[in-house]
PDB file of N, CA and C in Angstrom:
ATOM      1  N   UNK A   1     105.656 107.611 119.769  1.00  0.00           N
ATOM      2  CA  UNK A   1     106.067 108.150 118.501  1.00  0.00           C
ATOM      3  C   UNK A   1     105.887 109.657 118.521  1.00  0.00           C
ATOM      4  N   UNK A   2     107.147 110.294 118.285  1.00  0.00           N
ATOM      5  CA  UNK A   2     106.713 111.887 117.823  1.00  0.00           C
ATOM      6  C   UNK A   2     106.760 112.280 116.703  1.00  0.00           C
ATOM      7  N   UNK A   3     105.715 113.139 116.076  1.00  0.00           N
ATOM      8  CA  UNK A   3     105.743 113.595 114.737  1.00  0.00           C
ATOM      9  C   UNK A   3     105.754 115.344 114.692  1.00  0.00           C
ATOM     10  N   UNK A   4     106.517 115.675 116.175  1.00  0.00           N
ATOM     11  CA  UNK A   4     106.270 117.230 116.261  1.00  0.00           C
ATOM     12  C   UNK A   4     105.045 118.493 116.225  1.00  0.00           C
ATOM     13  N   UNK A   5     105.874 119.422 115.876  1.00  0.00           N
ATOM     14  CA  UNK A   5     104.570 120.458 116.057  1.00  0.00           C
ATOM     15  C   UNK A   5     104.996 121.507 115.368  1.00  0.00           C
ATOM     16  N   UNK A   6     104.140 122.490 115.247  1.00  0.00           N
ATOM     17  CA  UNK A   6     104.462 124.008 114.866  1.00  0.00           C
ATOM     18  C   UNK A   6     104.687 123.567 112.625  1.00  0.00           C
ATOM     19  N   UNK A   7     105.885 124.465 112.783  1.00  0.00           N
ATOM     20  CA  UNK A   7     106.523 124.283 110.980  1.00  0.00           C
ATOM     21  C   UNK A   7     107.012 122.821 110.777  1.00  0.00           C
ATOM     22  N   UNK A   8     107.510 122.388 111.711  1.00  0.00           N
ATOM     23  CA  UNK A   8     108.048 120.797 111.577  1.00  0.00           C
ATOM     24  C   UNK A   8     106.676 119.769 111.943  1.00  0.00           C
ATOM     25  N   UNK A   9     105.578 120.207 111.556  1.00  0.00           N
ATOM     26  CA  UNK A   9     104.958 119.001 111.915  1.00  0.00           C
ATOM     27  C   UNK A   9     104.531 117.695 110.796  1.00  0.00           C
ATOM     28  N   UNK A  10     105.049 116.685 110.731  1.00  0.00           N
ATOM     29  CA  UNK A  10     104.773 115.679 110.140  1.00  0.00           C
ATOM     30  C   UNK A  10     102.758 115.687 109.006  1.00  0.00           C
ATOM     31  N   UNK A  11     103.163 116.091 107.948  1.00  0.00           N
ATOM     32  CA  UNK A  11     101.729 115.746 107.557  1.00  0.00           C
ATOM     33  C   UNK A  11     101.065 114.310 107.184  1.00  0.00           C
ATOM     34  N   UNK A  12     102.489 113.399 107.419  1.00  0.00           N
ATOM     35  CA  UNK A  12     101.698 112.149 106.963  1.00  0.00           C
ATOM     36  C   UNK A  12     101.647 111.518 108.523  1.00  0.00           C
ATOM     37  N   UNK A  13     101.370 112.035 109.647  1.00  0.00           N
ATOM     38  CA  UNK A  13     101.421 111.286 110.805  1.00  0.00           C
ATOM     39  C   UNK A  13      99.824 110.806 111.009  1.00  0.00           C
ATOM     40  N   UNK A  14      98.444 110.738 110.295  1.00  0.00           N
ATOM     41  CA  UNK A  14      97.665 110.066 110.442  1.00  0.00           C
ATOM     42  C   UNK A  14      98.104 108.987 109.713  1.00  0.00           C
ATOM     43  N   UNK A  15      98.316 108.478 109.076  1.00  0.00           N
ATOM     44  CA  UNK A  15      98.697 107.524 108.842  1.00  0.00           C
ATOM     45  C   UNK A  15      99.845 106.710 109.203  1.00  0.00           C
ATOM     46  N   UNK A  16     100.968 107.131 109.541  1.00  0.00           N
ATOM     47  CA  UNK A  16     101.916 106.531 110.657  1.00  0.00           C
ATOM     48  C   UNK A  16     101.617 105.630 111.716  1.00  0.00           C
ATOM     49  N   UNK A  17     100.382 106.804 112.455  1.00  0.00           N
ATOM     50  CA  UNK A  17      99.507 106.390 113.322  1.00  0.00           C
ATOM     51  C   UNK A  17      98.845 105.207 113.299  1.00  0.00           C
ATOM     52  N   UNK A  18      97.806 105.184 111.828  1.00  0.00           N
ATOM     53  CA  UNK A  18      97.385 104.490 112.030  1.00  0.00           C
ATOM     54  C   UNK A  18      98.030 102.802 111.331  1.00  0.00           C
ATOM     55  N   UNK A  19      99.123 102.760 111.016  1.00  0.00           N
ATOM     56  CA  UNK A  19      99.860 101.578 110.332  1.00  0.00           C
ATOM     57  C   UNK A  19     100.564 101.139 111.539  1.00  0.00           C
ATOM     58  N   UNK A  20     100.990 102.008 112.415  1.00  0.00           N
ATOM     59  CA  UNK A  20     101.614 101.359 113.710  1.00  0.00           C
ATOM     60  C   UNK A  20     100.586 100.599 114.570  1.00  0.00           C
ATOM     61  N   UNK A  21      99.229 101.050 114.426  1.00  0.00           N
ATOM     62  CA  UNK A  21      98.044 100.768 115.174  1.00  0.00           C
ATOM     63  C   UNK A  21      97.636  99.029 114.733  1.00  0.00           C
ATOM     64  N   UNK A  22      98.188  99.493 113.196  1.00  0.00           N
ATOM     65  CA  UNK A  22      97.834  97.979 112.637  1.00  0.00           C
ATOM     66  C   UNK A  22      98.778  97.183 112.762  1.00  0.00           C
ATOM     67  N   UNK A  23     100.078  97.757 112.897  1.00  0.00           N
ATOM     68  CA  UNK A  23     101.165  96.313 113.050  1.00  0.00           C
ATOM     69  C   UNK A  23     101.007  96.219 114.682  1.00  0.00           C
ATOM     70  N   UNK A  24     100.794  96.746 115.740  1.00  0.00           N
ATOM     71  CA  UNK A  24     100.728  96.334 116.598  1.00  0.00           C
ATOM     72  C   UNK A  24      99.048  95.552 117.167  1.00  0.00           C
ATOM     73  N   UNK A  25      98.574  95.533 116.435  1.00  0.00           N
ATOM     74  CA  UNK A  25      97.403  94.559 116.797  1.00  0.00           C
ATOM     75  C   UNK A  25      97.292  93.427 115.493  1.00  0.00           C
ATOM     76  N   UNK A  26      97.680  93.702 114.914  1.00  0.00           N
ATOM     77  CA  UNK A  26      98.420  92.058 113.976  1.00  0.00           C
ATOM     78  C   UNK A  26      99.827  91.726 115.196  1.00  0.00           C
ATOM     79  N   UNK A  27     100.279  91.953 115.503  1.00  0.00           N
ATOM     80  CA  UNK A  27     101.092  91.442 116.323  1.00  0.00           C
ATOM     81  C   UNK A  27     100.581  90.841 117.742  1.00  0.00           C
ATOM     82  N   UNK A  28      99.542  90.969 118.894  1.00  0.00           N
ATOM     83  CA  UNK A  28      98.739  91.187 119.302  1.00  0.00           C
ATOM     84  C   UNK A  28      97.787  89.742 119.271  1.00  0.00           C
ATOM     85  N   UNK A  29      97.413  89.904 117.540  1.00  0.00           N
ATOM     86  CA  UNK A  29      96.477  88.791 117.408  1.00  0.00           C
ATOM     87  C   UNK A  29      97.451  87.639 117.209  1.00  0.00           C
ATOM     88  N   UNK A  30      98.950  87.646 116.830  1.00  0.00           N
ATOM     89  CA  UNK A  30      99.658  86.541 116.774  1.00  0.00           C
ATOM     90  C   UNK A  30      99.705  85.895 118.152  1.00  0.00           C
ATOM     91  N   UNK A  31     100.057  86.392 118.975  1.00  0.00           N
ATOM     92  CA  UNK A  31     100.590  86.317 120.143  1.00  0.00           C
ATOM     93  C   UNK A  31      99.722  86.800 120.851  1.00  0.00           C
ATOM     94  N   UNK A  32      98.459  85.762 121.698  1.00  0.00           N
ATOM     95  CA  UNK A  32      97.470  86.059 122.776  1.00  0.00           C
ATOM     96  C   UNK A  32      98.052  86.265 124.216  1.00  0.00           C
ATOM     97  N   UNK A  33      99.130  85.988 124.185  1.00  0.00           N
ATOM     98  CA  UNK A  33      99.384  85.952 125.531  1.00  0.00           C
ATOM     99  C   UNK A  33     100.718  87.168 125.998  1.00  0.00           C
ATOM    100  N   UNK A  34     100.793  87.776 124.816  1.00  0.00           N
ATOM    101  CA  UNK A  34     101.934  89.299 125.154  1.00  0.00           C
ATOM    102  C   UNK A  34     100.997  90.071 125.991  1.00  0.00           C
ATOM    103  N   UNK A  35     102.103  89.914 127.761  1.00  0.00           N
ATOM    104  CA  UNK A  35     101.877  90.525 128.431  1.00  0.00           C
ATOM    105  C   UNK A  35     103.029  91.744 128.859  1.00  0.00           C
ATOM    106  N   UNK A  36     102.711  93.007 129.822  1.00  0.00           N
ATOM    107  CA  UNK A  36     103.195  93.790 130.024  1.00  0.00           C
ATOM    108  C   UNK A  36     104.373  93.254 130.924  1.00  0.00           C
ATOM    109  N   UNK A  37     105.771  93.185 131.187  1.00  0.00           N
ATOM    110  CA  UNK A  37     106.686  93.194 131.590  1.00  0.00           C
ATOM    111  C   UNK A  37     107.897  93.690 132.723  1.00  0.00           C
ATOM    112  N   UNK A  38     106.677  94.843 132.515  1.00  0.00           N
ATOM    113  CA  UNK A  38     107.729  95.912 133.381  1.00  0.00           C
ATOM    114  C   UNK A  38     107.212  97.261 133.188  1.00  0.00           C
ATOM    115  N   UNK A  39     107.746  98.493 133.368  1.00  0.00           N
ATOM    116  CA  UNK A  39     107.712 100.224 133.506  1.00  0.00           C
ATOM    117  C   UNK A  39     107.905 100.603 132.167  1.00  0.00           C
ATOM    118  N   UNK A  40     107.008 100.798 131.437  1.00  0.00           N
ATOM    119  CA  UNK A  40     107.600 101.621 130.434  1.00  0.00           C
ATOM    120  C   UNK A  40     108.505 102.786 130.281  1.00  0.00           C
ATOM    121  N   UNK A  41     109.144 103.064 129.863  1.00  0.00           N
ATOM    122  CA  UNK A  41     110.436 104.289 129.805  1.00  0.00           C
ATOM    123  C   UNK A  41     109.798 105.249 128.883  1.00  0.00           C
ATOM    124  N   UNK A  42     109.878 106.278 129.325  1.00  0.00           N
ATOM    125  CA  UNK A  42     109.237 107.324 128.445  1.00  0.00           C
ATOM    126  C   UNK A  42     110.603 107.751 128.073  1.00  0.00           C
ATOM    127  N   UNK A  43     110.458 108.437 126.901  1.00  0.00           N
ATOM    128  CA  UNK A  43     111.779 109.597 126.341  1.00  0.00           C
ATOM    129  C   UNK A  43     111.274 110.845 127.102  1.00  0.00           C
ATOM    130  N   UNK A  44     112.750 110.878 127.556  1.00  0.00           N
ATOM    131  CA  UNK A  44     112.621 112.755 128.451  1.00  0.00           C
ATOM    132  C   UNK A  44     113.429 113.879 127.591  1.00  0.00           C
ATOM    133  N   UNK A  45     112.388 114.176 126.947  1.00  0.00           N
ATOM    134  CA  UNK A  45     112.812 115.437 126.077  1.00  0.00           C
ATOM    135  C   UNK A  45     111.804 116.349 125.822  1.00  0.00           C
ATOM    136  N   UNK A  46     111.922 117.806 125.747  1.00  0.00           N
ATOM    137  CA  UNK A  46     110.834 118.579 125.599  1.00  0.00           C
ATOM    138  C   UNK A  46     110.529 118.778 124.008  1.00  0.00           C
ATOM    139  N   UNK A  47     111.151 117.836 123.800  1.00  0.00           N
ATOM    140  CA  UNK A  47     110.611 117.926 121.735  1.00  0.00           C
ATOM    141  C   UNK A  47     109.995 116.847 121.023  1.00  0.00           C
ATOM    142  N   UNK A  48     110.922 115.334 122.134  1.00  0.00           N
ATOM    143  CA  UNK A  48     109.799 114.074 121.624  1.00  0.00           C
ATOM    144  C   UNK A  48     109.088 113.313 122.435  1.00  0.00           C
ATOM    145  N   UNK A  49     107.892 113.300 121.488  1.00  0.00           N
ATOM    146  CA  UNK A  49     106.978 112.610 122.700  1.00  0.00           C
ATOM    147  C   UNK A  49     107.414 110.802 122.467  1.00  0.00           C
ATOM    148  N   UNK A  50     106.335 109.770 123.665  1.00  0.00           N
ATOM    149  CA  UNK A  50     107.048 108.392 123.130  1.00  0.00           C
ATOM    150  C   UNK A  50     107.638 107.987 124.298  1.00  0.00           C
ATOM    151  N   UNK A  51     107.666 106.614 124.066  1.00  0.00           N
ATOM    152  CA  UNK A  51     108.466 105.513 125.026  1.00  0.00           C
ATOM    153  C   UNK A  51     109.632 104.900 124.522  1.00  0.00           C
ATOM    154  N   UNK A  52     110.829 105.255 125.112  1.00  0.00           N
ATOM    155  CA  UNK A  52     111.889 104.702 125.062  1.00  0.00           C
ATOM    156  C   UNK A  52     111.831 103.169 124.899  1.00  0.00           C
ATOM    157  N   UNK A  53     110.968 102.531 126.047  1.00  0.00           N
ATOM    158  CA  UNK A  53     111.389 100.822 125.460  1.00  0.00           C
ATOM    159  C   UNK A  53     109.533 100.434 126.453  1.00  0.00           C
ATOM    160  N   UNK A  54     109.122  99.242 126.009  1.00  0.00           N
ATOM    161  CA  UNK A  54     107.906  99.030 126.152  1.00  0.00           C
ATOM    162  C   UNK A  54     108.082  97.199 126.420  1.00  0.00           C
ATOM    163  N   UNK A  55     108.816  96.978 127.771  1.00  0.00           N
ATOM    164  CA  UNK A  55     108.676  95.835 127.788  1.00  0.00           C
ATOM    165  C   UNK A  55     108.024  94.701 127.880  1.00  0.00           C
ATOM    166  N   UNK A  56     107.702  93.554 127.358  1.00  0.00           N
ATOM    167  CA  UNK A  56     106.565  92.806 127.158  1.00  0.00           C
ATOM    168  C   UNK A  56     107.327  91.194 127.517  1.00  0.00           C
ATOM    169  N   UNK A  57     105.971  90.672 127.620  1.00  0.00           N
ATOM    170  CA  UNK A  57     106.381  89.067 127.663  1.00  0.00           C
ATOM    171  C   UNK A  57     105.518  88.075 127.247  1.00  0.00           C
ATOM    172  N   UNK A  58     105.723  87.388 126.365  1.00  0.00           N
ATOM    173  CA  UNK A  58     105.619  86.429 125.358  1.00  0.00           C
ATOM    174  C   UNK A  58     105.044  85.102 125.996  1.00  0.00           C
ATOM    175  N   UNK A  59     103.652  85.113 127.019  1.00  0.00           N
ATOM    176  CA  UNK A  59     103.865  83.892 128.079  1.00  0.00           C
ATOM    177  C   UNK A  59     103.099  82.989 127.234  1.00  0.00           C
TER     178      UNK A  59
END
């Protein structure tokens, strides 16, 4: 996730942060067995940070 920097920087990104933190470990606790899949893809850009795709598997 990018929330930037400098004049554009996001002021509500602690909390972004931390609600993504919570849907992904409520997600997590649904599903004991989501494992990693593959290479994560980062985004290649010098403005956003973040992973393009985060593949997983559901065993």
């Amino acid at each position: 996730m990018a929330f930037g920097t400098g004049i554009h920087y996001c002021i509500a990104n602690a909390l972004a942060r931390l609600e993504a933190r919570i849907a992904l470990e409520a997600l997590a606790a649904q599903a004991p067995g989501l494992t990693r899949a593959g290479v994560p893809a980062r985004i290649q850009s010098p403005v956003l940070r973040g992973l393009r795709s985060l593949p997983v598997r559901l065993g």
